[in-house]
C-alpha atoms as a PDB file:
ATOM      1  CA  UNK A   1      95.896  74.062  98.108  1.00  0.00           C
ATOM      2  CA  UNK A   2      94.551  76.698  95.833  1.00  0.00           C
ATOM      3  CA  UNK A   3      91.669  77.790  98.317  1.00  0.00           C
ATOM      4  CA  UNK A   4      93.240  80.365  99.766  1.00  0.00           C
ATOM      5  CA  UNK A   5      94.816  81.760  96.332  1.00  0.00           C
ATOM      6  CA  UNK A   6      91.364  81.967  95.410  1.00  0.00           C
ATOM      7  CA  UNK A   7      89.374  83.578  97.930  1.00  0.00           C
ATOM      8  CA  UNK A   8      91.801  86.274  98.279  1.00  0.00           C
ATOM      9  CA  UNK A   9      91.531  86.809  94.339  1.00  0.00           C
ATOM     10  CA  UNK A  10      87.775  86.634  95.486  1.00  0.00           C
ATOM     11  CA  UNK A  11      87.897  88.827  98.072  1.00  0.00           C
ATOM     12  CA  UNK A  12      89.936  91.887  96.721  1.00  0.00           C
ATOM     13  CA  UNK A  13      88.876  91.253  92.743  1.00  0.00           C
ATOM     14  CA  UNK A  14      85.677  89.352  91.904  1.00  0.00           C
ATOM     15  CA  UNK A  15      83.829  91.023  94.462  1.00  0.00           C
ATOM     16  CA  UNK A  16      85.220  94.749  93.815  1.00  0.00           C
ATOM     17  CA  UNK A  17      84.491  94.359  90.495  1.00  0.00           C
ATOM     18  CA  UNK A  18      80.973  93.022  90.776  1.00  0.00           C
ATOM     19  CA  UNK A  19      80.313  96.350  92.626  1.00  0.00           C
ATOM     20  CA  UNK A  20      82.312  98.582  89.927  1.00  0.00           C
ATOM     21  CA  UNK A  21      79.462  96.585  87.456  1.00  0.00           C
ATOM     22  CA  UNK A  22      76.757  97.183  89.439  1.00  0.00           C
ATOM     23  CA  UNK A  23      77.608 100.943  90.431  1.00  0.00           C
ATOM     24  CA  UNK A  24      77.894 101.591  86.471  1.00  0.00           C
ATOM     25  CA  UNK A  25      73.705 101.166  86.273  1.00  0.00           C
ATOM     26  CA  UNK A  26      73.452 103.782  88.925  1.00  0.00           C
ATOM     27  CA  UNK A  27      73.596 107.181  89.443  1.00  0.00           C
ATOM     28  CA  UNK A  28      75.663 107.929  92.854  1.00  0.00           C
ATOM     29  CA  UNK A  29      77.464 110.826  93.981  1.00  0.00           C
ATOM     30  CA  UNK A  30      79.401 109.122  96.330  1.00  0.00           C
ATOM     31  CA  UNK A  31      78.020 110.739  99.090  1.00  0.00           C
ATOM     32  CA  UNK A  32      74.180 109.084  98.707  1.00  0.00           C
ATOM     33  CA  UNK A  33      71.962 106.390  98.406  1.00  0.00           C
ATOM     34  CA  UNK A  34      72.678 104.839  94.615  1.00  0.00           C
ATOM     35  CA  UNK A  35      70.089 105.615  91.919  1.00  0.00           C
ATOM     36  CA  UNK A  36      69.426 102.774  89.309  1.00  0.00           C
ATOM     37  CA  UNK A  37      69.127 103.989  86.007  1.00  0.00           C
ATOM     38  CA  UNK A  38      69.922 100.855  83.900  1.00  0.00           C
ATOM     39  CA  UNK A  39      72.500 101.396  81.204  1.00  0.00           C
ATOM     40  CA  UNK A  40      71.993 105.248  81.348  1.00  0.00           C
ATOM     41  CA  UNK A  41      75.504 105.805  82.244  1.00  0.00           C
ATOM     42  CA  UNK A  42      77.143 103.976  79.098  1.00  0.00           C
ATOM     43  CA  UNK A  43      75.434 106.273  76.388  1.00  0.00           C
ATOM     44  CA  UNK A  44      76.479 109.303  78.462  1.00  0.00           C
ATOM     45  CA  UNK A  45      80.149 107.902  78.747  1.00  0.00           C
ATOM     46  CA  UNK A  46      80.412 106.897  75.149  1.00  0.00           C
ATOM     47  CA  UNK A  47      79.070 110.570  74.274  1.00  0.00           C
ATOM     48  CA  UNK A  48      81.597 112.101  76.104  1.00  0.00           C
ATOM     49  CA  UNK A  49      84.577 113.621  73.606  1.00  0.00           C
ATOM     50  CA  UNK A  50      86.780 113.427  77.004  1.00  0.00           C
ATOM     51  CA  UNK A  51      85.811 109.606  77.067  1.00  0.00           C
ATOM     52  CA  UNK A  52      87.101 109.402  73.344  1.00  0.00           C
ATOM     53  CA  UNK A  53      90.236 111.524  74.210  1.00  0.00           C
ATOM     54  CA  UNK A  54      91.135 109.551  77.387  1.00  0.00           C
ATOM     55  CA  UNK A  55      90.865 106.151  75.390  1.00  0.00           C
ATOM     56  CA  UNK A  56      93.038 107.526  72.635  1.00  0.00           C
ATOM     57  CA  UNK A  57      95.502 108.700  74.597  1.00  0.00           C
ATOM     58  CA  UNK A  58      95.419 105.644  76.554  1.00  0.00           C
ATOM     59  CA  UNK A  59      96.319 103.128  73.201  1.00  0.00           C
ATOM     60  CA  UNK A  60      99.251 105.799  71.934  1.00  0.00           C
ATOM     61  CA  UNK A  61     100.674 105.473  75.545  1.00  0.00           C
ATOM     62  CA  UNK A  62     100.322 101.806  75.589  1.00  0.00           C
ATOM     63  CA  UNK A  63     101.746 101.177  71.934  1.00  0.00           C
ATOM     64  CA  UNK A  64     104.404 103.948  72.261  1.00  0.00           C
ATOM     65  CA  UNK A  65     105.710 102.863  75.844  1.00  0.00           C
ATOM     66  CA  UNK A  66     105.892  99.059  74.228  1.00  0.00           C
ATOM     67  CA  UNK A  67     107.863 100.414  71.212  1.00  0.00           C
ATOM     68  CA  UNK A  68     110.092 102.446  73.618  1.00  0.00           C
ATOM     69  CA  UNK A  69     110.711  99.616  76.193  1.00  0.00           C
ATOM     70  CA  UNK A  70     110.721  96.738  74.507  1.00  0.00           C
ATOM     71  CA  UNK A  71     113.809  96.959  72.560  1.00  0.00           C
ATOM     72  CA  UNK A  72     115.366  98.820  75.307  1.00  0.00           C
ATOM     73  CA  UNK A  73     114.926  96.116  77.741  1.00  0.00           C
ATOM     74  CA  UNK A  74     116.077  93.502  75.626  1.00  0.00           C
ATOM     75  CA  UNK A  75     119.169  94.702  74.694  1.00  0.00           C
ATOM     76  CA  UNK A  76     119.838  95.260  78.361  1.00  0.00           C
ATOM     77  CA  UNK A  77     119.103  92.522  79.233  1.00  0.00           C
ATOM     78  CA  UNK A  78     121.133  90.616  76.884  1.00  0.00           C
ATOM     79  CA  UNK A  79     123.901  92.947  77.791  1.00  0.00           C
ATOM     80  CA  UNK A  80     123.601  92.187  81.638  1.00  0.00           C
ATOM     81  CA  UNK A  81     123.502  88.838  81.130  1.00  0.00           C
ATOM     82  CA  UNK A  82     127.087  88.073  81.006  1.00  0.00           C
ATOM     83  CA  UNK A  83     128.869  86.728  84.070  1.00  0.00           C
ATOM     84  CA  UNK A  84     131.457  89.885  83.755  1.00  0.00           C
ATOM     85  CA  UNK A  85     131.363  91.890  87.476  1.00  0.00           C
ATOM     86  CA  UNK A  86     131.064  95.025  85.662  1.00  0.00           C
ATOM     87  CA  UNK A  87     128.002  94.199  84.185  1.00  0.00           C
ATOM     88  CA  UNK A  88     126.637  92.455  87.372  1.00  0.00           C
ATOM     89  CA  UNK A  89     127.413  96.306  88.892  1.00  0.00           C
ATOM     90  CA  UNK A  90     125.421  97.936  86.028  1.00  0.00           C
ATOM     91  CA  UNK A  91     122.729  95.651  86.437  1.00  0.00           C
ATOM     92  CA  UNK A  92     122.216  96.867  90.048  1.00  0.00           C
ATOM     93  CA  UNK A  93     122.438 100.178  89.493  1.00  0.00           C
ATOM     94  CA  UNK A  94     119.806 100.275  86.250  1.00  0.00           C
ATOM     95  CA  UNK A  95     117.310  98.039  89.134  1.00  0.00           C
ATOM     96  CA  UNK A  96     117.415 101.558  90.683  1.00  0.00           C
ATOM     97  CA  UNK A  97     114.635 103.072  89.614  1.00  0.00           C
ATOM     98  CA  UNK A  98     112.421 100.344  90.482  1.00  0.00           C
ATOM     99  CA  UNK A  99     112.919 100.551  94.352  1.00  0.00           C
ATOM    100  CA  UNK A 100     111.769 103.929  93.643  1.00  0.00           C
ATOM    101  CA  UNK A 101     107.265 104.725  94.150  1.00  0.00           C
ATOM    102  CA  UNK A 102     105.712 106.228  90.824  1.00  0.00           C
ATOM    103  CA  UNK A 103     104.587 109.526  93.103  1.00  0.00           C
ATOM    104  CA  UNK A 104     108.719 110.049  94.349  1.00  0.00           C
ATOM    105  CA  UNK A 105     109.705 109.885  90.901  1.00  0.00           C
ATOM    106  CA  UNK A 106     107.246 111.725  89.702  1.00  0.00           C
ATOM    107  CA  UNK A 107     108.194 114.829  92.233  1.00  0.00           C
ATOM    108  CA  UNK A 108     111.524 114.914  91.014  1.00  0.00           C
ATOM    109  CA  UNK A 109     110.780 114.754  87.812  1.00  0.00           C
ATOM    110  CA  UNK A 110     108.097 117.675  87.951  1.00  0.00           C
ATOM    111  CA  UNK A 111     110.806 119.716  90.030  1.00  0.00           C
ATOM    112  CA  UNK A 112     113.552 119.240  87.525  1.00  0.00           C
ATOM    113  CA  UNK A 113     111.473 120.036  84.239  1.00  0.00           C
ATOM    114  CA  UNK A 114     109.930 123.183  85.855  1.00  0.00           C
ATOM    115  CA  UNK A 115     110.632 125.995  83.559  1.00  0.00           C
ATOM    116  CA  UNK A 116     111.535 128.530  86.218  1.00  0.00           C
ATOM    117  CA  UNK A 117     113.424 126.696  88.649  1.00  0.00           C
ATOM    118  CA  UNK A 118     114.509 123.330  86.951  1.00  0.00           C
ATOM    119  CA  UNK A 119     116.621 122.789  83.573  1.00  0.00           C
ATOM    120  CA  UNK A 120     114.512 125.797  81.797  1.00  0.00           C
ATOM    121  CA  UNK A 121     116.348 127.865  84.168  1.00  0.00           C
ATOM    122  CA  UNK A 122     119.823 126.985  83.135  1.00  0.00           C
ATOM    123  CA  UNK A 123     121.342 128.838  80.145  1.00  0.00           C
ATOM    124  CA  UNK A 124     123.343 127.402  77.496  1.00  0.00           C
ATOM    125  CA  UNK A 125     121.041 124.150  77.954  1.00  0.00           C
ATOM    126  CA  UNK A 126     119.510 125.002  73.800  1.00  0.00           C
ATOM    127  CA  UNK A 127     116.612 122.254  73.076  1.00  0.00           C
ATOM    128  CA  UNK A 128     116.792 120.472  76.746  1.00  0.00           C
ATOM    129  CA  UNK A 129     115.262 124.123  78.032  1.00  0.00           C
ATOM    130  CA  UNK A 130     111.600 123.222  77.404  1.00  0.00           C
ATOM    131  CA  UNK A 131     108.587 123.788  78.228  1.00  0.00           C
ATOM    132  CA  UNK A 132     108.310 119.882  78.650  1.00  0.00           C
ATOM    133  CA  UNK A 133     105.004 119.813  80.842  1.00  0.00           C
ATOM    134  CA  UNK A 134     103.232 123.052  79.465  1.00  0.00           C
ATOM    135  CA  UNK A 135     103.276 122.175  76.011  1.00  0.00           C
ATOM    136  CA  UNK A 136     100.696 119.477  75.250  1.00  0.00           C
ATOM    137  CA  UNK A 137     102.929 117.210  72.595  1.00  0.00           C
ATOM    138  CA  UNK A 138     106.047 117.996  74.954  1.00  0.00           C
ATOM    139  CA  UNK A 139     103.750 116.803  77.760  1.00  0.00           C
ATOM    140  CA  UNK A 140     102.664 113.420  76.769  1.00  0.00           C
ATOM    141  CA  UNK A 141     105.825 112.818  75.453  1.00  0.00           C
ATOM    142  CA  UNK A 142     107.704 113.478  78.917  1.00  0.00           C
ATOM    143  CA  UNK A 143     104.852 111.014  80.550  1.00  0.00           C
ATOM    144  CA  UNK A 144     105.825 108.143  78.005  1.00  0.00           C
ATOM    145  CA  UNK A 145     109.658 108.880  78.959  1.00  0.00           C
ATOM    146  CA  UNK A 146     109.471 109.059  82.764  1.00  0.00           C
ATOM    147  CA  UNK A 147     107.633 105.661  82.735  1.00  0.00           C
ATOM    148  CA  UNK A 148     110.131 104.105  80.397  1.00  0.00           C
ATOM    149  CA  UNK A 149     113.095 105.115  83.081  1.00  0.00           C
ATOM    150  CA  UNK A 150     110.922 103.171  85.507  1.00  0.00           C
ATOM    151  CA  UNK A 151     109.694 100.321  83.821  1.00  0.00           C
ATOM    152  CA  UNK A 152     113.165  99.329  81.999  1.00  0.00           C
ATOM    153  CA  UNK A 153     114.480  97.928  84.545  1.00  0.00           C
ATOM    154  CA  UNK A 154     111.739  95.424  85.596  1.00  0.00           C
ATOM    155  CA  UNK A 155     111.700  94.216  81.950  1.00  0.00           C
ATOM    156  CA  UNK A 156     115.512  93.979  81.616  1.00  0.00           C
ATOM    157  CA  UNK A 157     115.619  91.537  84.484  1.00  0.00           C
ATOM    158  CA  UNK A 158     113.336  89.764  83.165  1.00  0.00           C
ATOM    159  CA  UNK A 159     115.631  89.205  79.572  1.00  0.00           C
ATOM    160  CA  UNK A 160     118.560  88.799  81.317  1.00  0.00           C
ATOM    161  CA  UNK A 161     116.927  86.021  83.343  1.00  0.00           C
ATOM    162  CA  UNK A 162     115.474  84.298  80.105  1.00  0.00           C
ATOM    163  CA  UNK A 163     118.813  85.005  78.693  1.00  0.00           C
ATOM    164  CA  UNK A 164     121.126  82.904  81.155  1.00  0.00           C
ATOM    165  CA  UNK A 165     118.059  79.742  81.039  1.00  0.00           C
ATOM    166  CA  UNK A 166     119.296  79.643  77.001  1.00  0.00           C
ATOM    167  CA  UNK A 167     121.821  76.075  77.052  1.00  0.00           C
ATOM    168  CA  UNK A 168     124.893  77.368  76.447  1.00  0.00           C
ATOM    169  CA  UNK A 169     125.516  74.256  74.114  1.00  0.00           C
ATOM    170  CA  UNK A 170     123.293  76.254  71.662  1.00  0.00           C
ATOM    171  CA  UNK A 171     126.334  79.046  71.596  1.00  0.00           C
ATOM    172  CA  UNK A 172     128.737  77.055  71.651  1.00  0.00           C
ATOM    173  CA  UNK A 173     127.279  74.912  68.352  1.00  0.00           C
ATOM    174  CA  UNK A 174     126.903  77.715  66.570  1.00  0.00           C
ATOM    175  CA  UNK A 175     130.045  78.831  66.749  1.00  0.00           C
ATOM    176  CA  UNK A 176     131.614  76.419  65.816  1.00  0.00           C
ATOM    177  CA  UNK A 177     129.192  76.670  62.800  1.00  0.00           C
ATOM    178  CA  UNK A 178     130.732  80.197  61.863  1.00  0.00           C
ATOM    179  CA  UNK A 179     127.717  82.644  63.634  1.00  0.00           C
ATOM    180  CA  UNK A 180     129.044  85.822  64.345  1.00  0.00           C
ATOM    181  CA  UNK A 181     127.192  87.509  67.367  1.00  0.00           C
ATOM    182  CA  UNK A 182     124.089  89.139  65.596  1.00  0.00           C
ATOM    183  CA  UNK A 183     123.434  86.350  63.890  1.00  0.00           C
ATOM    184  CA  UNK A 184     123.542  84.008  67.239  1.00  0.00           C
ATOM    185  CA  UNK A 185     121.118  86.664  68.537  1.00  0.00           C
ATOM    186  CA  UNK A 186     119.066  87.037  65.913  1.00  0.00           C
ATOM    187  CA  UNK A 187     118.554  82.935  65.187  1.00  0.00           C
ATOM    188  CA  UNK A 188     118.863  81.586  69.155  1.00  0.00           C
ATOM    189  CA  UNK A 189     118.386  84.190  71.641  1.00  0.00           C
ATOM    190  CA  UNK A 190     115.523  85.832  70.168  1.00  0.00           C
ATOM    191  CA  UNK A 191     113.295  82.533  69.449  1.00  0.00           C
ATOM    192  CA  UNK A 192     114.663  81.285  72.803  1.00  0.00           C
ATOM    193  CA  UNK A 193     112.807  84.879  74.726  1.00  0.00           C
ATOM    194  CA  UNK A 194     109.677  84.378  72.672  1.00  0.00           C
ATOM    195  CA  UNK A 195     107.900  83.449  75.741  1.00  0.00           C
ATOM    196  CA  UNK A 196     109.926  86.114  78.280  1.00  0.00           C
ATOM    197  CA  UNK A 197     108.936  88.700  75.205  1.00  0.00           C
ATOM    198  CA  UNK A 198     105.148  87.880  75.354  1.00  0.00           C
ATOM    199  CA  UNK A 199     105.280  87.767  79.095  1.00  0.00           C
ATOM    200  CA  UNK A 200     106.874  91.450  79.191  1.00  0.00           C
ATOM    201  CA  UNK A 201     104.515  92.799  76.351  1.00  0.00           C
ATOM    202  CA  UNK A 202     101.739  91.578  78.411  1.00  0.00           C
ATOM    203  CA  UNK A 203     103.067  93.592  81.014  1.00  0.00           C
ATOM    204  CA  UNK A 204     103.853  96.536  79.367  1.00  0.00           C
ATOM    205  CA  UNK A 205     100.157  96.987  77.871  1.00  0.00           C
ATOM    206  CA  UNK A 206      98.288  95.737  80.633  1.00  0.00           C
ATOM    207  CA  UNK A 207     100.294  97.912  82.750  1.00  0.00           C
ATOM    208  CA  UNK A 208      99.699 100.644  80.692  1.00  0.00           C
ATOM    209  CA  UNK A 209      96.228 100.901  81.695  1.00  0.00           C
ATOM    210  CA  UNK A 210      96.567 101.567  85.196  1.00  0.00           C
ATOM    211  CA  UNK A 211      99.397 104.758  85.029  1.00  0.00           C
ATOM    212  CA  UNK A 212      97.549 106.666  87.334  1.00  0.00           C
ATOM    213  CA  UNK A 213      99.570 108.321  90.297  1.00  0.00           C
ATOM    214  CA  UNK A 214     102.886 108.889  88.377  1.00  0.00           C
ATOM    215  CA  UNK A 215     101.116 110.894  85.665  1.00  0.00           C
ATOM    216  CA  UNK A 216      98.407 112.357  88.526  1.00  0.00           C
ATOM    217  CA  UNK A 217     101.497 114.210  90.403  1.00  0.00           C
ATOM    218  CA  UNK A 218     103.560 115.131  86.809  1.00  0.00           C
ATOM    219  CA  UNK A 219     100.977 116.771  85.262  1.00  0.00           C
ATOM    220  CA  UNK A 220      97.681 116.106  86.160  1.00  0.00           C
ATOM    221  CA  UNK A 221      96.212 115.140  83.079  1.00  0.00           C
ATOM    222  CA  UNK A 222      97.061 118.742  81.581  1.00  0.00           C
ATOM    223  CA  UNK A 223      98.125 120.815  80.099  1.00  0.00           C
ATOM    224  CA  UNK A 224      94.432 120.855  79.215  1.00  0.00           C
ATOM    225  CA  UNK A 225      93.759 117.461  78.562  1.00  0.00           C
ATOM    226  CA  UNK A 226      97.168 116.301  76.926  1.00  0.00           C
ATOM    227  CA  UNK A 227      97.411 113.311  79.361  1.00  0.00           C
ATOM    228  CA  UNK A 228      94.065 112.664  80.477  1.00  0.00           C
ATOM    229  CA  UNK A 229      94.300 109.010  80.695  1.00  0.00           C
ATOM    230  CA  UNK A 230      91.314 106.450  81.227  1.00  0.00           C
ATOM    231  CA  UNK A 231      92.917 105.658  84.650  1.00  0.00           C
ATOM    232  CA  UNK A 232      93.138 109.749  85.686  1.00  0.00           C
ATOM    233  CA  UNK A 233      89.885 110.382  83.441  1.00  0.00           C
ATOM    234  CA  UNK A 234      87.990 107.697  85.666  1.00  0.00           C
ATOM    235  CA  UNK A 235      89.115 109.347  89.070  1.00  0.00           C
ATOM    236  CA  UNK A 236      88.925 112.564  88.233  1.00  0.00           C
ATOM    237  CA  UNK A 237      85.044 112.059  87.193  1.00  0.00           C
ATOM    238  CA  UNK A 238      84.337 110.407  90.362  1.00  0.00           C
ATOM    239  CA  UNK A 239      86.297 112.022  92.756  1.00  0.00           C
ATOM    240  CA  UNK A 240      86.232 115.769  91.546  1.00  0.00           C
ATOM    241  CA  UNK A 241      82.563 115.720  89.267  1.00  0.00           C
ATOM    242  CA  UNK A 242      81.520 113.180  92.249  1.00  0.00           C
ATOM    243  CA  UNK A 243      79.880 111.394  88.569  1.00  0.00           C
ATOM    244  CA  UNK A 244      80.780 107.727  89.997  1.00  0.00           C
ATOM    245  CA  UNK A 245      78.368 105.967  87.687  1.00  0.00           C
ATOM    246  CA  UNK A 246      80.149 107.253  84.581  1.00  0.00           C
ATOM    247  CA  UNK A 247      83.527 106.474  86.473  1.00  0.00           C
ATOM    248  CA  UNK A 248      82.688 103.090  87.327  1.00  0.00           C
ATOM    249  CA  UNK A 249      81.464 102.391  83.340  1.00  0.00           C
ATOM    250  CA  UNK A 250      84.854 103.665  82.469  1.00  0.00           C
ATOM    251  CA  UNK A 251      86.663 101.560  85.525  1.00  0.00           C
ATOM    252  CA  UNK A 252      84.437  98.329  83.388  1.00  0.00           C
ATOM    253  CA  UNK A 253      86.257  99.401  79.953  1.00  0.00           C
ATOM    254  CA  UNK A 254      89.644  99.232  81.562  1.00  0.00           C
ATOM    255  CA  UNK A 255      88.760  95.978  82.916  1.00  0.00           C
ATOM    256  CA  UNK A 256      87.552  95.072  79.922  1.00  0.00           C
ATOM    257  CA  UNK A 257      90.304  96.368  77.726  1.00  0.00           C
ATOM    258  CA  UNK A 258      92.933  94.383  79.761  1.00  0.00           C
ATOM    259  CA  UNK A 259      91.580  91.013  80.424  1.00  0.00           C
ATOM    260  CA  UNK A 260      90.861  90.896  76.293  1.00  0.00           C
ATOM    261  CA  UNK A 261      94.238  92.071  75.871  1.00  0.00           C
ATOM    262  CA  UNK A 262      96.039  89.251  78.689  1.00  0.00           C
ATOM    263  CA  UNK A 263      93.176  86.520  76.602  1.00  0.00           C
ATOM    264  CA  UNK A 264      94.909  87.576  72.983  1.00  0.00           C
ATOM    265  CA  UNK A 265      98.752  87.405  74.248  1.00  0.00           C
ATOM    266  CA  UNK A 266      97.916  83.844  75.881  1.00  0.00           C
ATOM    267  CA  UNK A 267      96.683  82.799  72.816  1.00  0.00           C
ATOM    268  CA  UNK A 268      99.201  84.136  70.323  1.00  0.00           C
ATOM    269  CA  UNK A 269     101.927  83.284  72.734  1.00  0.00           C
ATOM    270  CA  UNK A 270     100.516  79.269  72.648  1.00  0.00           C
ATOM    271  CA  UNK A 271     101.255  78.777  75.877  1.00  0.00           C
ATOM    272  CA  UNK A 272      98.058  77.036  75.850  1.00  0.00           C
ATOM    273  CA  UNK A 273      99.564  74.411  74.208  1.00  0.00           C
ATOM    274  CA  UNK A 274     102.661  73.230  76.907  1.00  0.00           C
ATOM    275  CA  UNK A 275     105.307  73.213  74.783  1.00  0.00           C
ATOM    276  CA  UNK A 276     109.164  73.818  75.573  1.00  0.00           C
ATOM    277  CA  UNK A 277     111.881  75.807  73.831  1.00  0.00           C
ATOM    278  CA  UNK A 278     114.621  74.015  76.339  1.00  0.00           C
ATOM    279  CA  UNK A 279     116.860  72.045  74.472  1.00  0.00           C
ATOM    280  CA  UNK A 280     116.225  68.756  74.220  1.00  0.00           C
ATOM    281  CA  UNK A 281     112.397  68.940  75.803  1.00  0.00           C
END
């Protein structure tokens, strides 16, 4: 039953990968016959400030877009998990942004912070009329929030689904206990979403290593190299320096970086150990 599962993951993973490893220990301009130099490539990536700059930036993204949509999601979650119809029509309409691709939202974003025709245009607008995508802090910081308004919504589905799997009984106990509602939050429905909070931080970070195209069409990786990403840093090396040897050693680090990162979360979330939070199991 699981053949098929796993040639496909075979097929379009293992196998693409294998060449990203083997194209690493060559030289290739993408254009020629592959040169082998061995592990030439790595000392030339690792020697590379831009390589250092790109990884950097790639961990504040990651740790900044957990710390932004974590909290964010959960409370959202736990807000649109009640049965009341208004919240059932907020739910729908924060799921919006989702339907949306990264490159769409990306457009409109880039045409509505332009600083000529977009909100820097407007007068009377104080602080909002930035520079948001020239200036390099400004920048990053606009990247981080444009994939937050994207992202919330996956992960607040994914509380509020957690949410209403928590035994009402649990409420209902504690209520008649004296809990007030932080207190049933803080002592039932967060322990109850460890795993859905583990699952969505896995995610988020994992995730974060492969913003490529929304951050491609917003700025580029500029101003400069503000937002020069591993992902961006890898393609723009082998499709504009036509250096694919150095781009596929950095295409191993993100591989690298994320199935270490999915091995950690397994193991601090102990799901290796099958045990149940459901009442009673």
């Amino acid at each position: 039953m699981a053949a098929p599962a796993l040639i496909l993951f075979g097929v379009f993973a293992v196998i693409p990968l294998v060449g990203v490893v083997f194209l690493s220990l060559t030289s290739w301009d993408g254009l020629g016959t592959p040169a082998w130099v061995g592990f030439g490539n790595w000392p030339k990536a690792f020697a590379d400030p831009l390589t250092y700059n790109a990884l950097r930036l790639t961990l504040l993204v990651m740790v900044v877009s957990w710390i932004v949509q974590t909290p964010l999601s959960l409370l959202l979650g736990v807000f649109t998990a009640g049965h009341q119809k208004y919240r059932t029509v907020l739910s729908v309409l924060y799921f919006v942004p989702l339907l949306l691709s990264s490159a769409a939202i990306a457009i409109a974003f880039k045409a509505l912070l332009d600083p000529t025709f977009g909100l820097g245009s407007i007068e009377g607008l104080g602080i909002l009329a930035q520079n948001w995508l020239g200036d390099p802090v400004l920048a990053l910081a606009t990247v981080i929030f444009v994939i937050a308004w994207q992202f919330v919504p996956f992960h607040t589905l994914l509380f509020a689904a957690g949410v209403r799997q928590i035994p009402a009984s649990m409420y209902e106990a504690s209520t008649l206990d004296g809990a007030g509602r932080f207190q049933q939050f803080w002592y039932i429905t967060l322990p109850q979403l460890k795993h859905t909070l583990i699952t969505s931080t896995t995610l988020i970070l994992i995730g974060s290593l492969t913003y490529f195209d929304l951050i491609f069409v917003l700025t580029q990786g500029g101003p400069g190299t503000a937002t020069r990403v591993l992902a961006l840093d890898m393609y723009l090396r082998g499709f504009r320096s036509y250096n694919m040897g150095v781009a596929s050693v950095i295409a191993v680090i993100l591989a690298v970086v994320g199935v270490g990162l999915a091995i950690l979360l397994s193991r601090l979330s102990g799901s290796n150990r099958m045990t149940s939070q459901r009442e009673g199991a």
